[in-house]
N, C-alpha and C. Protein backbone atom coordinates (compact mmCIF):
# COMPACT_ATOMS: atom_id res chain seq x y z
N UNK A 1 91.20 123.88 105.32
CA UNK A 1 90.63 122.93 104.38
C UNK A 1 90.77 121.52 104.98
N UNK A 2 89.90 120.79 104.54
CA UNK A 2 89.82 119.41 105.48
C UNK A 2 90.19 118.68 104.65
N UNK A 3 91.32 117.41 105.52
CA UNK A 3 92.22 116.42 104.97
C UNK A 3 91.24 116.03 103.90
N UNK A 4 90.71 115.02 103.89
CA UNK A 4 89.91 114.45 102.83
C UNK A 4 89.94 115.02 101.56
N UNK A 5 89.53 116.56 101.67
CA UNK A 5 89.00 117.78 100.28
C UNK A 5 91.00 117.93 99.97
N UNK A 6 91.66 117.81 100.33
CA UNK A 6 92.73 118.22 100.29
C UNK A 6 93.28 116.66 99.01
N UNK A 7 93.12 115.46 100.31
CA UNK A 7 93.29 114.35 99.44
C UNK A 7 92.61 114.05 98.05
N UNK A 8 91.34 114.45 98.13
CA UNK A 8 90.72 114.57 96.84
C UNK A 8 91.61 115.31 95.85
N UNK A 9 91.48 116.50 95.93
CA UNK A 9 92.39 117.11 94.97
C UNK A 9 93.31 116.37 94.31
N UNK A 10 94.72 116.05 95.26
CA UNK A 10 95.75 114.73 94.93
C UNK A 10 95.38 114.20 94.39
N UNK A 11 94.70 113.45 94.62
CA UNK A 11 93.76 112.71 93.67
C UNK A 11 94.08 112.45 92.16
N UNK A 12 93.04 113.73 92.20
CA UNK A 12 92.56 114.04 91.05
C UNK A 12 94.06 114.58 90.05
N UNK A 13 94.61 115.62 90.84
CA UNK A 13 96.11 115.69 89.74
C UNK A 13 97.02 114.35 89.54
N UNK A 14 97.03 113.23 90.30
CA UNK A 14 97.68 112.13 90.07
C UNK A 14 96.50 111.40 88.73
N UNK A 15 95.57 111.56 88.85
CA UNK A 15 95.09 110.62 88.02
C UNK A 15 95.24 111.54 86.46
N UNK A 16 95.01 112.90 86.57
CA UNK A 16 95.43 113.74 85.43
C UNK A 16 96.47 113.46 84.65
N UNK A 17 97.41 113.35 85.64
CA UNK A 17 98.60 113.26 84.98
C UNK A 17 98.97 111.97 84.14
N UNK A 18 99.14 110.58 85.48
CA UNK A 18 99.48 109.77 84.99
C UNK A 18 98.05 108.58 84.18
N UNK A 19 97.22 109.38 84.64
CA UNK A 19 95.77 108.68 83.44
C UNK A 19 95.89 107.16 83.84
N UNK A 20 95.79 106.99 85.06
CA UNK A 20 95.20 105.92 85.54
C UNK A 20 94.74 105.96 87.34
N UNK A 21 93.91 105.17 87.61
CA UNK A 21 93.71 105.16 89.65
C UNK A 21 93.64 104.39 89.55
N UNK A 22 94.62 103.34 89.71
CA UNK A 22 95.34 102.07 90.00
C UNK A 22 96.34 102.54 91.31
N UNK A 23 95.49 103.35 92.21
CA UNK A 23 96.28 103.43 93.80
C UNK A 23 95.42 103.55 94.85
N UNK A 24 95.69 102.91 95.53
CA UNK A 24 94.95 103.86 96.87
C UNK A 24 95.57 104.88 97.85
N UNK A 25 94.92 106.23 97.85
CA UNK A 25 95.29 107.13 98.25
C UNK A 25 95.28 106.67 99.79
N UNK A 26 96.60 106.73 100.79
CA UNK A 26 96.65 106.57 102.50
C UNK A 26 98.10 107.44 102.71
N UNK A 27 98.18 108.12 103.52
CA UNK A 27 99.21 108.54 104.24
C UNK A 27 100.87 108.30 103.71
N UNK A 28 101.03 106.73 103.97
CA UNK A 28 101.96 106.22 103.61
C UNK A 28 102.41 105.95 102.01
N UNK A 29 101.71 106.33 100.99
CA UNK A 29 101.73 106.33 99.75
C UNK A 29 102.84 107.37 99.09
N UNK A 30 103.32 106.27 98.30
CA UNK A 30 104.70 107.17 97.74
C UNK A 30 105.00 106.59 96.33
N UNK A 31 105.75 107.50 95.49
CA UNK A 31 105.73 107.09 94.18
C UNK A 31 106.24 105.95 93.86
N UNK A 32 106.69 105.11 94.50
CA UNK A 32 107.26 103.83 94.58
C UNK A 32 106.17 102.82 94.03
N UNK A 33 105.17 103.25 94.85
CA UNK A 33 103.74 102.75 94.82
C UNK A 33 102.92 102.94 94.06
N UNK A 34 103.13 103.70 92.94
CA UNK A 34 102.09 104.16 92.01
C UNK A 34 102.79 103.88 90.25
N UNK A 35 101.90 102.83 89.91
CA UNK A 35 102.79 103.07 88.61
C UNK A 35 102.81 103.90 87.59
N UNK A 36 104.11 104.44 86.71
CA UNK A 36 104.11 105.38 86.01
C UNK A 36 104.38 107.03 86.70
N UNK A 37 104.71 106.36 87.94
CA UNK A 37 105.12 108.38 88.44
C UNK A 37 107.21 107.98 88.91
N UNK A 38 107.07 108.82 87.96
CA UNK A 38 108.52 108.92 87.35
C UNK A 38 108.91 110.54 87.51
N UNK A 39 110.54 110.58 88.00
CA UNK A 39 110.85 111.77 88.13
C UNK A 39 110.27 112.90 87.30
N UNK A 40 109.79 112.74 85.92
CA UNK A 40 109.05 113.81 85.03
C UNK A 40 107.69 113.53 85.40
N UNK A 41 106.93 112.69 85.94
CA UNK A 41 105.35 113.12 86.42
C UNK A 41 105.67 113.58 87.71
N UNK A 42 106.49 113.69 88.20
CA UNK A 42 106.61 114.06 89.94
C UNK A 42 106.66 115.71 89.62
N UNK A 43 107.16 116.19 89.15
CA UNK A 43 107.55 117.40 88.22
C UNK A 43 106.22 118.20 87.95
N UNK A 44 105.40 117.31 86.74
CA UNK A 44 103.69 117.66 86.69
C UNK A 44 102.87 117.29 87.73
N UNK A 45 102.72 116.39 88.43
CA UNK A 45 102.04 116.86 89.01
C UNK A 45 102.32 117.55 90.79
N UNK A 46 103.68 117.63 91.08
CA UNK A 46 103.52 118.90 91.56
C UNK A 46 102.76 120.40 91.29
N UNK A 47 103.47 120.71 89.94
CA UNK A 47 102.74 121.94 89.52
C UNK A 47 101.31 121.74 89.10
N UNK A 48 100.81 120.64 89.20
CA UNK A 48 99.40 120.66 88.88
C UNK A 48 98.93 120.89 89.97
N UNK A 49 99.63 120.38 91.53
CA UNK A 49 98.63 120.52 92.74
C UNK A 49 99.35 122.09 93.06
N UNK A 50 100.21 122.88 93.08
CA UNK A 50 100.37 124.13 92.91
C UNK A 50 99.56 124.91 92.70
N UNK A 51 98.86 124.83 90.94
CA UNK A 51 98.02 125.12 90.33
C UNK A 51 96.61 125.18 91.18
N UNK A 52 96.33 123.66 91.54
CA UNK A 52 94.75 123.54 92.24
C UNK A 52 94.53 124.24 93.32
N UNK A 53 95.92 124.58 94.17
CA UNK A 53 95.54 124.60 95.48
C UNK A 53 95.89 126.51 95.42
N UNK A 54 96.27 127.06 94.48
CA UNK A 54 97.52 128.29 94.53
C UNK A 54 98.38 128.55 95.29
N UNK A 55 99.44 127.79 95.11
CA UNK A 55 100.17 127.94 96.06
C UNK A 55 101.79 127.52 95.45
N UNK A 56 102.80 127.87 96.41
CA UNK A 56 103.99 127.45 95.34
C UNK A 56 104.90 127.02 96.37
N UNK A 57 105.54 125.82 96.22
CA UNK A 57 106.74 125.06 96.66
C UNK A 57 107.35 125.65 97.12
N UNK A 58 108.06 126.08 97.82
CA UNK A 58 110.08 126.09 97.84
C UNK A 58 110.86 125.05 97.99
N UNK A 59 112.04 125.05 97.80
CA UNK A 59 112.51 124.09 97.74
C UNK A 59 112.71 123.37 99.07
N UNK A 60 112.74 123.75 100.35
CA UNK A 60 112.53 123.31 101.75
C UNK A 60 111.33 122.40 101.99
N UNK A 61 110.13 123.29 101.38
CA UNK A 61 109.35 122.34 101.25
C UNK A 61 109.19 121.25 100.71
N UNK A 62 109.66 120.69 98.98
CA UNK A 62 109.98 119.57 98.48
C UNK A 62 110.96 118.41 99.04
N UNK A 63 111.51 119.04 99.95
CA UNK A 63 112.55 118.05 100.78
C UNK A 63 112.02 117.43 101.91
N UNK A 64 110.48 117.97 102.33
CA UNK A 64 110.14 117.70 103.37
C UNK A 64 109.41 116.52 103.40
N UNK A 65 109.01 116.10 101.88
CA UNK A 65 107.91 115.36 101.00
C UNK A 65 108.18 114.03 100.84
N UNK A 66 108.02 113.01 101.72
CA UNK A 66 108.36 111.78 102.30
C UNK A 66 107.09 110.76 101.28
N UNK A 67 106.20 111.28 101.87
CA UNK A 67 104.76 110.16 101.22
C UNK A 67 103.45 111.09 101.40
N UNK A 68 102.84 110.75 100.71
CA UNK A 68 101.60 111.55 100.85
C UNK A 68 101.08 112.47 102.46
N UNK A 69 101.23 112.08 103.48
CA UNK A 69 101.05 112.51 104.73
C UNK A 69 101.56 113.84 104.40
N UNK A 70 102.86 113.51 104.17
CA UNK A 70 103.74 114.61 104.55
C UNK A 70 103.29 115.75 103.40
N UNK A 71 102.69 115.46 102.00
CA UNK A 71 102.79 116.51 101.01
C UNK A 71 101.35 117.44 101.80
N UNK A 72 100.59 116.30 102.50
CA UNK A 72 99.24 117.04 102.76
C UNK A 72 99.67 117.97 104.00
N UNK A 73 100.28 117.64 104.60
CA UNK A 73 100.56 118.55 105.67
C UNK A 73 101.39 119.89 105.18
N UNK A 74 102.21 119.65 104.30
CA UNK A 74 102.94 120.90 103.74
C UNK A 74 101.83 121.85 103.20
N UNK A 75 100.89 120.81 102.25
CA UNK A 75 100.15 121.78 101.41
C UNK A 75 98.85 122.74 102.63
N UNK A 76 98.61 122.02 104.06
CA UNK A 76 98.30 122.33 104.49
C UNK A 76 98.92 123.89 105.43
N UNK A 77 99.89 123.80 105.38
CA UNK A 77 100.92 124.82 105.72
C UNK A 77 101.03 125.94 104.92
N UNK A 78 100.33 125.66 103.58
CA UNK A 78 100.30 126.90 102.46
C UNK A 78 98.81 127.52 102.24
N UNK A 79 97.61 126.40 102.78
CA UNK A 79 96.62 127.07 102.66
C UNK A 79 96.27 128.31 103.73
């Protein structure tokens, strides 16, 4: 699946969740950076991109999860 279609997705479960795109999606993007993603939206929308993509975490993988780069490359590791 190609970065972009991948980032889209993200996207789209970040804006689900926290009901706003007040970010720009780049590599280096981390919840620091986004307002309103708080340890309980980090939570949803994990399992929302779970959901989109079918696929499921372990916990190795959540540790690996630095800033957006890194979630796309994991999630890329599951497709």
């Amino acid at each position: 699946m190609e970065v972009d279609v991948i980032k889209s997705k993200i996207s789209d479960a970040l804006v689900s969740i926290l009901e706003h795109d007040n970010f720009e999606m780049h590599d280096e993007l981390t919840a620091k950076d986004v307002d309103g993603w708080d340890s309980l939206s980090h939570m949803m929308i994990i399992t929302k991109i779970e959901e989109e993509f079918s696929i499921r975490f372990k916990l190795r993988d959540l540790n690996k999860l630095k800033n957006m780069g890194s979630l796309v490359s994991v999630i890329q590791t599951k497709i």
